[in-house]
Protein backbone atom coordinates (compact mmCIF):
# COMPACT_ATOMS: atom_id res chain seq x y z
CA UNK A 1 100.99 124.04 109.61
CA UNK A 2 99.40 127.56 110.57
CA UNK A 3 98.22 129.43 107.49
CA UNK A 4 100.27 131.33 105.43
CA UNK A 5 97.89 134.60 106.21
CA UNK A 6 99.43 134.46 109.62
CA UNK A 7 102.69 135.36 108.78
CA UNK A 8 101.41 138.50 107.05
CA UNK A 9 99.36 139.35 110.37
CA UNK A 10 102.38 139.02 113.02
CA UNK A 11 103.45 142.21 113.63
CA UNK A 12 105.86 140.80 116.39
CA UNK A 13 107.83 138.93 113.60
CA UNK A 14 107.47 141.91 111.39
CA UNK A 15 109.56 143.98 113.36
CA UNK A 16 112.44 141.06 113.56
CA UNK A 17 112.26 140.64 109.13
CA UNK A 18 111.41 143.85 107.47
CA UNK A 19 114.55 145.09 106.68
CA UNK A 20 115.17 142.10 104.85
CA UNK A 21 111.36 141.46 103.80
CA UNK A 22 111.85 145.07 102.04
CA UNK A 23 115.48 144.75 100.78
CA UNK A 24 115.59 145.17 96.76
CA UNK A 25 118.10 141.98 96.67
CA UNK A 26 116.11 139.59 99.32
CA UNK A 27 113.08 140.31 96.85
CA UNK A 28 114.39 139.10 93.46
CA UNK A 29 113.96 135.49 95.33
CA UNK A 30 110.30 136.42 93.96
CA UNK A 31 111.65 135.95 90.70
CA UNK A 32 112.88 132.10 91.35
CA UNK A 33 110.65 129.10 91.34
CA UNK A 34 111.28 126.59 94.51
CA UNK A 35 109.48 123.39 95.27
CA UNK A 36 106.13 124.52 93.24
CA UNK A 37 106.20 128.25 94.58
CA UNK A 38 109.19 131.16 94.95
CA UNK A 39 112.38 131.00 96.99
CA UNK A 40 111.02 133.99 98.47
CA UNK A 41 107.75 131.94 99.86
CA UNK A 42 109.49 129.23 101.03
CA UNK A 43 112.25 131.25 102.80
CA UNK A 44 108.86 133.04 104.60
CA UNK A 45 107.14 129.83 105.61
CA UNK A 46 110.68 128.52 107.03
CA UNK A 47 111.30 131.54 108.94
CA UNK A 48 107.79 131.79 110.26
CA UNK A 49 106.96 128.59 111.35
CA UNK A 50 110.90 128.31 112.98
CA UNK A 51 110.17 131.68 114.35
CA UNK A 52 106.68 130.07 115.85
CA UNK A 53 108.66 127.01 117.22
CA UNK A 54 111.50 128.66 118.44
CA UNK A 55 109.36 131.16 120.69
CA UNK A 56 107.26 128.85 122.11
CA UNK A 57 110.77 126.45 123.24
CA UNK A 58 112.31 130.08 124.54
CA UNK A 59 115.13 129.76 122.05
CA UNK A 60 116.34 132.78 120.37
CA UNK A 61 113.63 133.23 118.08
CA UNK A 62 114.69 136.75 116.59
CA UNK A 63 117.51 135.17 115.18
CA UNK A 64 115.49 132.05 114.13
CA UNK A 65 113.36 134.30 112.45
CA UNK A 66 116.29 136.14 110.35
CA UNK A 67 118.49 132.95 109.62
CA UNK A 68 115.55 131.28 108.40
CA UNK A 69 114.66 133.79 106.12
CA UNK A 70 118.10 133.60 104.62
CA UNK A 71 118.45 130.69 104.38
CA UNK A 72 117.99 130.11 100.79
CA UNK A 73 119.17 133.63 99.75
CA UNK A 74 121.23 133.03 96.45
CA UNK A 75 120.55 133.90 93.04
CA UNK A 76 120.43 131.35 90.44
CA UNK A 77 119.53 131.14 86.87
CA UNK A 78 116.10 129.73 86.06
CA UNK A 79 117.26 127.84 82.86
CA UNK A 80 119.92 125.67 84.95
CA UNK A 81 120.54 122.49 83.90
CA UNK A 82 119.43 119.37 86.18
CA UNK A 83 123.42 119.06 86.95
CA UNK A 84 123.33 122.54 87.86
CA UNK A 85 120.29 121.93 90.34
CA UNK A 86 121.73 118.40 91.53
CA UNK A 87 125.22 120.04 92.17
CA UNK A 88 123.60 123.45 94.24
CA UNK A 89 121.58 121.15 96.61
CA UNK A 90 125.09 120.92 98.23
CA UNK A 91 126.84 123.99 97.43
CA UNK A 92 123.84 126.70 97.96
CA UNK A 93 124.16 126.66 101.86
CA UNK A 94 127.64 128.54 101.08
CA UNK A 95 126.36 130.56 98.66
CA UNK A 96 123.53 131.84 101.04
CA UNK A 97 125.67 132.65 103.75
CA UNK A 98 127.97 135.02 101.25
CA UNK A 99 125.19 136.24 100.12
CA UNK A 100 123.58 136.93 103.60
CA UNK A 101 126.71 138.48 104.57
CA UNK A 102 127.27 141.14 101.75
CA UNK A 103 123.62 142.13 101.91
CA UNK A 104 123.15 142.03 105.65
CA UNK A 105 125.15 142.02 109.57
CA UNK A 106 124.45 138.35 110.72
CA UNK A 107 125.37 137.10 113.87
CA UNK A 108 127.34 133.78 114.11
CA UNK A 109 124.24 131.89 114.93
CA UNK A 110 122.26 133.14 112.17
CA UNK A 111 125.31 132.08 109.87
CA UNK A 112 125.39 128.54 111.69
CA UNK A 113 121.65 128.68 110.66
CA UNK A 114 122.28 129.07 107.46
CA UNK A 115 125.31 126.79 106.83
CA UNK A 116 123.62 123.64 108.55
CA UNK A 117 120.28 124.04 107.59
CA UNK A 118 120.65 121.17 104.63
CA UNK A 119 122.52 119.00 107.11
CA UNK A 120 122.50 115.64 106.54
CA UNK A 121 122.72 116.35 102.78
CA UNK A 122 126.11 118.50 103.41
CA UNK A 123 128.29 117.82 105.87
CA UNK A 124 127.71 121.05 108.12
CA UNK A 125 126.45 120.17 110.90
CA UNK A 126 124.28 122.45 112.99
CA UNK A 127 126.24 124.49 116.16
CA UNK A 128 122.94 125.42 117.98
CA UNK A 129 119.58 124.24 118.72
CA UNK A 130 118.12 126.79 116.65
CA UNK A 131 119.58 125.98 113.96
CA UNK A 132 117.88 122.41 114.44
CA UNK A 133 114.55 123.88 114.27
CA UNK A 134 115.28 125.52 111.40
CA UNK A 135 116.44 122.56 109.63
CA UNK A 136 113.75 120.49 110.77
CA UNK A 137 111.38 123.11 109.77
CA UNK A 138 112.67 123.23 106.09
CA UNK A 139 112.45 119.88 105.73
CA UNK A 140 109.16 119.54 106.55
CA UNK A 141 108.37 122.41 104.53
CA UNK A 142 109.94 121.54 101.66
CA UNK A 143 108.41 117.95 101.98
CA UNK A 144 105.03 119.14 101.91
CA UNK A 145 105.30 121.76 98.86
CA UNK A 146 106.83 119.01 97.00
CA UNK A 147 104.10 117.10 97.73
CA UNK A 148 101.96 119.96 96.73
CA UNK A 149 103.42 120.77 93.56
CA UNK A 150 103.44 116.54 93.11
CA UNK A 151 99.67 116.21 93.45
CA UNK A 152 99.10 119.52 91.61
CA UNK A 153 100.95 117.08 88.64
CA UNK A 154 98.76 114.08 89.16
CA UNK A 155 96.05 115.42 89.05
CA UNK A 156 96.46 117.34 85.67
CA UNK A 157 97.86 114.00 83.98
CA UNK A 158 95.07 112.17 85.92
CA UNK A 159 92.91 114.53 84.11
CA UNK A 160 94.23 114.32 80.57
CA UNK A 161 94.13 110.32 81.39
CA UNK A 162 90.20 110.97 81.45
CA UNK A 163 89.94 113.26 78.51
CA UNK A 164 91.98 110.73 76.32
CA UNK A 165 89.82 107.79 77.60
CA UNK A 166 86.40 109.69 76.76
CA UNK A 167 87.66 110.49 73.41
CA UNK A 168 88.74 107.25 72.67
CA UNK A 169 85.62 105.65 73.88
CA UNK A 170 83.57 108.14 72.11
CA UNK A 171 84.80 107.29 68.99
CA UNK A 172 84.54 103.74 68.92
């Protein structure tokens, strides 16, 4: 995966995202923890790297790049219950696109974006082959900050493991 500095260094996909890179309600997904990071980061990475694929297939990769952005834009309250976060894994597509559309003018591909992008999980399934890319693209995304976060979790237990074992040891 290019770095994430390259997204902050494309000036081409700049000019496609910053109205919604510098709208007040796009940036409370700063606020929100996702897979290890911030909705906000994730919905960047998606964009970018569907933006990357998309231009280099030919596809329509300005509207890659701004239905990937959205398409985790909802709001949602930190302190939700597991149900809460089991039950939005199929419902937050919808809530996106609502979102999307009160905030921002979306085409209907950029909607179809958003809708499908959790297909197979929900039962939307994606109108255009952009939208494929984008939903391939958060998967894999999404895969590998899970991963991330995952290893970030080993490694801390791995290391209180260690700590307990040199205390016991010590003390025998």
């Amino acid at each position: 995966m290019p770095k994430i500095d390259n997204i902050y260094n494309d000036k081409d996909y700049h000019m496609i995202v910053n109205h919604i890179l510098n709208n007040k309600e796009f940036n409370k997904l700063k606020a929100i923890e996702h897979h290890g990071l911030t909705r906000y980061e994730h919905s960047l990475k998606v964009s970018y790297y569907s933006y990357k694929i998309a231009k280099a297939l030919k596809l329509d990769y300005q509207e890659v790049a701004r239905g990937g952005l959205l398409h985790d834009f909802f709001l949602s309250d930190e302190n939700r219950s597991l149900k809460e976060r089991f039950i939005s894994t199929f419902v937050h597509p919808k809530k996106a696109l609502k979102k999307a559309q009160e905030v921002f003018e979306i085409t209907n591909k950029e909607a179809d974006i958003i809708k499908g992008h959790m297909f197979p999980i929900n039962i939307t399934v994606p109108r255009y082959f952009e939208s494929w890319v984008v939903n391939i693209v958060d998967k894999v995304v999404a895969v590998n900050e899970f991963s991330h976060k995952l290893s970030k979790q080993l490694k801390y237990a791995s290391n209180l493991y260690i700590l307990f074992l040199i205390n016991f040891f010590s003390n025998l």
